[in-house]
Protein backbone atom coordinates (compact mmCIF):
# COMPACT_ATOMS: atom_id res chain seq x y z
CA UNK A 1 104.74 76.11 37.29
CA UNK A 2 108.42 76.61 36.57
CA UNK A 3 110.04 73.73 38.49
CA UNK A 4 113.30 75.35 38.82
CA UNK A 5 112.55 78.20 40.34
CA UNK A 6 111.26 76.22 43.63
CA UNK A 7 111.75 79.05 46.38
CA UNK A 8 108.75 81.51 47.35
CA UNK A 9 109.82 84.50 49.50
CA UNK A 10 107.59 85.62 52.76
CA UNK A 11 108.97 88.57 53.13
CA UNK A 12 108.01 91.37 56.09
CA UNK A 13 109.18 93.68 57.97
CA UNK A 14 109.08 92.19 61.34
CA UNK A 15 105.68 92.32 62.83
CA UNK A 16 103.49 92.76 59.64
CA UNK A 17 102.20 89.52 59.88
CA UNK A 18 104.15 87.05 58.26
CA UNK A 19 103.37 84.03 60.98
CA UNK A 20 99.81 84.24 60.51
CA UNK A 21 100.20 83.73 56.70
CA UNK A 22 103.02 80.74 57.47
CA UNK A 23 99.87 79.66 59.45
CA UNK A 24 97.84 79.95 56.38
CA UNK A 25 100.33 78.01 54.45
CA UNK A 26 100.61 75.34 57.09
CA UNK A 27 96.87 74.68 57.19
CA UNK A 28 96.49 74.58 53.36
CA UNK A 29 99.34 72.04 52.98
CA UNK A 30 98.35 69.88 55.83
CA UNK A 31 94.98 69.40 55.67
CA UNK A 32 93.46 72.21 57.43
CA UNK A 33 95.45 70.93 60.63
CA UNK A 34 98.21 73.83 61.97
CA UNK A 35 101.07 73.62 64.64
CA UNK A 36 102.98 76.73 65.31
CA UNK A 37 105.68 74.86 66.63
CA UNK A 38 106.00 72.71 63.50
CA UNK A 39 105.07 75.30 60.77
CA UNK A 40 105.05 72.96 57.07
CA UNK A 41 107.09 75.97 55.27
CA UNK A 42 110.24 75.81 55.16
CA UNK A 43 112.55 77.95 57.74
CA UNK A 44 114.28 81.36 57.62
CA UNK A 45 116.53 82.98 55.23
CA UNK A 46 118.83 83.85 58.32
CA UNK A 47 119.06 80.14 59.12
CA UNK A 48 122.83 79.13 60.48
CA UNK A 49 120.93 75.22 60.52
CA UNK A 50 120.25 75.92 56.54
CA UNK A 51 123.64 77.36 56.00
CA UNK A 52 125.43 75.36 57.62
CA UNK A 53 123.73 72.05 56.18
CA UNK A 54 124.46 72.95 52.68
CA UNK A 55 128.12 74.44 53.09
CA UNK A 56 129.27 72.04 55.78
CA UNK A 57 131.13 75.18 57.29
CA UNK A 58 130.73 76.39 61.02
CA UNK A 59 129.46 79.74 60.37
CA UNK A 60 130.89 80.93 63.94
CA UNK A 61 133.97 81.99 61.86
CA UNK A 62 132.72 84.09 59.30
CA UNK A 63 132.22 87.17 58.96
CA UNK A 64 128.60 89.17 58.55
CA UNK A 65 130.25 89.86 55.02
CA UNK A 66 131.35 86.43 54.22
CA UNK A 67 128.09 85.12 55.35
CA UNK A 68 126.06 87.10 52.97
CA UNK A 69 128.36 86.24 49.73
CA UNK A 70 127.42 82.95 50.14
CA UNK A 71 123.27 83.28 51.15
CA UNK A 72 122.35 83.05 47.07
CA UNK A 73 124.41 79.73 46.65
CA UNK A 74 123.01 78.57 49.67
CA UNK A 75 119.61 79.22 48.70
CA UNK A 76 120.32 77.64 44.45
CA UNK A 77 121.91 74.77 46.32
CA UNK A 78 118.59 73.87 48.26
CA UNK A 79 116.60 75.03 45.40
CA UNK A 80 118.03 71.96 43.24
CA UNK A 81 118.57 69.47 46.06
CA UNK A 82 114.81 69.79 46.96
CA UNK A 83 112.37 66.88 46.37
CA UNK A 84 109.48 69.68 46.88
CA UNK A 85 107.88 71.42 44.24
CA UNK A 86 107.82 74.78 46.39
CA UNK A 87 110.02 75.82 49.21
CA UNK A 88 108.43 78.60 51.34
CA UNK A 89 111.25 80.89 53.07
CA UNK A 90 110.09 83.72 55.68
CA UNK A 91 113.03 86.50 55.28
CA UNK A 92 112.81 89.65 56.95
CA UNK A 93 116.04 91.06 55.69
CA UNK A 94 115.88 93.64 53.46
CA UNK A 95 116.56 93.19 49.79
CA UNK A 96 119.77 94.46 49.82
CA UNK A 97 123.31 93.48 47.97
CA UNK A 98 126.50 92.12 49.74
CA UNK A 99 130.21 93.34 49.14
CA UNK A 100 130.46 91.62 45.45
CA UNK A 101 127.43 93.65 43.96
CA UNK A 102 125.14 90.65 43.95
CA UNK A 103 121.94 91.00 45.44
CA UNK A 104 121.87 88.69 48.69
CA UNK A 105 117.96 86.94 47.71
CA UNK A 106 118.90 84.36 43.77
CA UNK A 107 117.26 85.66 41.45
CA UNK A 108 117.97 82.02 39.55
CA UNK A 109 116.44 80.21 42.20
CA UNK A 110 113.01 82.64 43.00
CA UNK A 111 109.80 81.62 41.63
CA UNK A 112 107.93 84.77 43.35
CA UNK A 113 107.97 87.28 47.16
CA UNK A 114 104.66 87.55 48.95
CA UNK A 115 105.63 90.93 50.84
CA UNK A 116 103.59 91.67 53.30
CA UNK A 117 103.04 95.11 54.51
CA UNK A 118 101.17 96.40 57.48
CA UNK A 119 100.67 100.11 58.79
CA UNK A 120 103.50 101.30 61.06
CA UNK A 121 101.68 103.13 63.55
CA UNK A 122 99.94 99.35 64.16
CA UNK A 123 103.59 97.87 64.15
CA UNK A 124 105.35 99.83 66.86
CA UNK A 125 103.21 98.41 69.81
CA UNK A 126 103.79 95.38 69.12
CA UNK A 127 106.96 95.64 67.87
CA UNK A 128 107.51 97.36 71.28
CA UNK A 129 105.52 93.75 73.16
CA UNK A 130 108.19 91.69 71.39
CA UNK A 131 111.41 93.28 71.90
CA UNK A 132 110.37 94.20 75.69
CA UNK A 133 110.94 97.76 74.75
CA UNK A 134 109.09 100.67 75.13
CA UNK A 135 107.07 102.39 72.34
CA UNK A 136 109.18 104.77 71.87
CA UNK A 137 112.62 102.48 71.24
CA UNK A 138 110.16 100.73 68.83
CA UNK A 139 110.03 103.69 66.52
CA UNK A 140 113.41 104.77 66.59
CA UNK A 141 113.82 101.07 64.99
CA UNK A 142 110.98 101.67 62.74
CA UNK A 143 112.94 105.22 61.75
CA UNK A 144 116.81 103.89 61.98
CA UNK A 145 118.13 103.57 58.25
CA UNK A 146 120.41 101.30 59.47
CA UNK A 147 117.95 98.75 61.50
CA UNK A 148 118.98 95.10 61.90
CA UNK A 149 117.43 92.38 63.39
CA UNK A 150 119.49 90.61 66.30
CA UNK A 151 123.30 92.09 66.13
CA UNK A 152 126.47 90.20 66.10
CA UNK A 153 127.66 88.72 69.43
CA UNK A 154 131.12 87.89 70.49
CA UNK A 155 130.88 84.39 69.93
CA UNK A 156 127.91 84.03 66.62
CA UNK A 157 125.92 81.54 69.17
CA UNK A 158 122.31 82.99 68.01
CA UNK A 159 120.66 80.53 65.44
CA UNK A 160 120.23 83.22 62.80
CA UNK A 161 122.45 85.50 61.30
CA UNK A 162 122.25 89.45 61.82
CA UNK A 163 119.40 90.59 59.45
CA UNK A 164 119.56 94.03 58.31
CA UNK A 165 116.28 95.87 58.17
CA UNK A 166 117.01 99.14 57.53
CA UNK A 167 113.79 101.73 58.06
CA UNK A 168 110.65 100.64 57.38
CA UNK A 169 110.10 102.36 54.39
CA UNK A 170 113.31 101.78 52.73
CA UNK A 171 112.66 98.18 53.80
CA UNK A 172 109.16 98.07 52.21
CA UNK A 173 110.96 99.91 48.95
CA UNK A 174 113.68 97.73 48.87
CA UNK A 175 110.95 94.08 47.79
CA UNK A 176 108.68 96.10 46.06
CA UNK A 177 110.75 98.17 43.53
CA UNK A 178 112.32 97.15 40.48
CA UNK A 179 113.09 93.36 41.63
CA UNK A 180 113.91 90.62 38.71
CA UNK A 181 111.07 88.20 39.90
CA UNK A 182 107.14 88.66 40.67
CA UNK A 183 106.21 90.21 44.02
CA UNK A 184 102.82 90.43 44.98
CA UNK A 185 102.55 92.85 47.99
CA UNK A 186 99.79 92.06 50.67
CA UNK A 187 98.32 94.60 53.03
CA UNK A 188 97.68 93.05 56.76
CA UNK A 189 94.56 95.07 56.98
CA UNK A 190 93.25 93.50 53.51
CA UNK A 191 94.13 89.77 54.86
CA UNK A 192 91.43 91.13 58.06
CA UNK A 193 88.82 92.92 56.10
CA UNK A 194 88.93 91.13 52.57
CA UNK A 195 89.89 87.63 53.87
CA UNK A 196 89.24 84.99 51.39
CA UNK A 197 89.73 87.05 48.17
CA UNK A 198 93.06 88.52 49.87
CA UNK A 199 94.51 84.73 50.54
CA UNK A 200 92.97 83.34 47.25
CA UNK A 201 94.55 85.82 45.05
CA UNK A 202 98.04 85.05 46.99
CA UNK A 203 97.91 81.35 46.41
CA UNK A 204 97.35 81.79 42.64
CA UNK A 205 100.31 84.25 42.51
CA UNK A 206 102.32 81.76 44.25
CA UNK A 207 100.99 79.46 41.65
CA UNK A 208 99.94 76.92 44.07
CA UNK A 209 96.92 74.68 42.95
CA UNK A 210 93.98 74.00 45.20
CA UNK A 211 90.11 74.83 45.59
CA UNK A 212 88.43 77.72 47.09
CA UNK A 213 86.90 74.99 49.75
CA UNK A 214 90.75 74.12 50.71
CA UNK A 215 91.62 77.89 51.47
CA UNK A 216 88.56 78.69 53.52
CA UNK A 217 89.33 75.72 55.91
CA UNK A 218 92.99 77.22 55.75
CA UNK A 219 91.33 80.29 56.80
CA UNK A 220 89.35 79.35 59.33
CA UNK A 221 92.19 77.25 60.70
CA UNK A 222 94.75 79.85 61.02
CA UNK A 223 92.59 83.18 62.27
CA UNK A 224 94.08 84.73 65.21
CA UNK A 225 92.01 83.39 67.66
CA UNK A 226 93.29 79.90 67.16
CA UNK A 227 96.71 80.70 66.91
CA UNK A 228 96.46 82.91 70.31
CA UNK A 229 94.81 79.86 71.66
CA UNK A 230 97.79 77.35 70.74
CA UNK A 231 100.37 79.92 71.86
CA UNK A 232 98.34 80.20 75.56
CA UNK A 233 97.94 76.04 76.17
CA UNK A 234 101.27 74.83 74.56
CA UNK A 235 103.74 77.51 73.89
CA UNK A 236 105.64 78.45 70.84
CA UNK A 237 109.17 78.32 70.01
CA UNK A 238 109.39 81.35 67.98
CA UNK A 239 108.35 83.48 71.08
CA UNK A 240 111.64 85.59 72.30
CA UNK A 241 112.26 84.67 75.53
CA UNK A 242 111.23 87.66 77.62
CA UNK A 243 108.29 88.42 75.43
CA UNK A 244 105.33 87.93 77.43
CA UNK A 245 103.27 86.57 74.62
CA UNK A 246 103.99 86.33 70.71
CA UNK A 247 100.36 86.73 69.27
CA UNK A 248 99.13 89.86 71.20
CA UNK A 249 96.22 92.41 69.54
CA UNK A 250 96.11 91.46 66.19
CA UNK A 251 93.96 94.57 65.50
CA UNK A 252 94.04 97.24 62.71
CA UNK A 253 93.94 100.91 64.22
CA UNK A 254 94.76 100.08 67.31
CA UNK A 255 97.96 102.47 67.42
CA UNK A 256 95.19 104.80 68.80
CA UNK A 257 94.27 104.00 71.61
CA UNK A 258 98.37 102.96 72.46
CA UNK A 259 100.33 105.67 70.74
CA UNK A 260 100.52 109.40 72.03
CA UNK A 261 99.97 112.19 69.14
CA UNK A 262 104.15 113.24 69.96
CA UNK A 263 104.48 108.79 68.95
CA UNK A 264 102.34 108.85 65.79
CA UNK A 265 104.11 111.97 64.49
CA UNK A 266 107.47 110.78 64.60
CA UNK A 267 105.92 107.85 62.58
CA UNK A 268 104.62 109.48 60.15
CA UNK A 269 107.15 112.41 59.50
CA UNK A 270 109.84 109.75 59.06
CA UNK A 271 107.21 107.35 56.54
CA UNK A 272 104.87 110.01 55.01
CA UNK A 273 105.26 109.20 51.06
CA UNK A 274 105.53 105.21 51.96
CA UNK A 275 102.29 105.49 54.15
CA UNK A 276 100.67 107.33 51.51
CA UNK A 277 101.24 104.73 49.03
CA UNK A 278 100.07 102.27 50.47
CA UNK A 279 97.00 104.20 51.60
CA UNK A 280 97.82 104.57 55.68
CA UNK A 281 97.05 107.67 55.21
């Protein structure tokens, strides 16, 4: 393991599953025991806490701009102040470049990306469920080249930064071409249908050391079920706050029986080569 190169990416486009694999993670680092409301990774790349922590600046005076020519040295800075050998980050920006021609995710500090990838005509339902919007605003997200996560308000109160997205292809293009570290791209449907061998090649990409025992209990510990479960009897904190529930199908083809022929067109005239790739079509 290289021990200066500390930070592992979870990377997604929103809605792909990156929770249930932070799940995952949780469980195999504590035991087989998960919380979602005290996850054991280790925040979001859009953090203002994180930022703010290692610049000692209030971040309600800069600028989108400013903000993102500073993200890599935030990110080196925990990278060598860390007493853990890995630092899990969940990012869902794209990987993208700010205003000095530096890409906004350190290449000095990045030991690896998981990105996980799951099949847009499965994402815009529930993409829909947690931004309270209909289907149909859900895919002109999926389809907007210029797609961010949360926008700017008057005041920078939100506890992340803006997150551009950009389309869901150019978003899954953007962490899986041409990047100066490893990625390892996971398909949602393979973490359902090929479970253990899906998880257990992750972890040894990731470089993380532990026995095939430890990631089954993970497993079992984290399915969708459980984490449903938690969400119903005590909540979690990740949930928007009109969203009527964070962990909702789960299912893989499910876009059929929720999407109109007119819905999964759009979809798929707008993500054709992308979907083809990665065999969603």
């Amino acid at each position: 393991m290289d021990a200066e190169k500390k930070i592992v990416w979870l990377a997604s486009y929103p809605k792909s599953g990156n929770t249930w694999f932070r799940a995952f993670i949780t469980a195999l680092l504590n035991d087989g025991e998960v919380d979602i409301n005290d996850m054991k990774t280790d925040g979001i790349f859009a953090s203002r806490t994180i930022f703010e922590n290692l610049t000692d600046l209030d971040s309600t005076y800069l600028s989108d701009e400013e903000v993102k020519i500073l993200l890599p040295h935030v990110f080196n800075q925990l990278n060598n102040i860390s007493i853990k050998s890995t630092n899990f980050i969940k990012v869902h920006d794209a990987y993208t470049f700010n205003s000095k021609h530096q890409p906004i995710i350190p290449t000095e500090s990045t030991r690896c990306a998981i990105y996980i990838i799951r099949n847009p005509l499965d994402m815009a339902a529930s993409l829909a469920n947690h931004n309270v919007t209909s289907i149909t605003a859900a895919i002109e997200t999926l389809n907007n080249p210029a797609a961010t996560l949360l926008k700017n308000d008057k005041f920078n109160s939100h506890p992340q930064f803006k997150q551009l997205m950009l389309d869901w292809s150019n978003h899954v293009k953007s962490w899986t071409t041409y990047l100066p570290f490893p990625v390892l791209v996971v398909r949602y449907e393979d973490l359902q249908k090929n479970t253990f061998e899906t998880f257990k090649n992750a972890v040894a990409f990731m470089k993380i050391v532990v026995s095939d025992e430890q990631i089954t209990t993970a497993i079992a510990a984290s399915n969708f079920n459980t984490l449903k479960q938690i969400e119903t009897t005590k909540g979690f904190k990740e949930r928007p706050k009109n969203t009527p529930s964070f962990f909702r199908e789960g299912k893989t083809g499910n876009y059929k029986n929720e999407l109109t022929d007119e819905q999964i067109q759009l979809i798929v005239a707008h993500h054709k080569i992308m979907m083809k790739l990665y065999n969603y079509l």
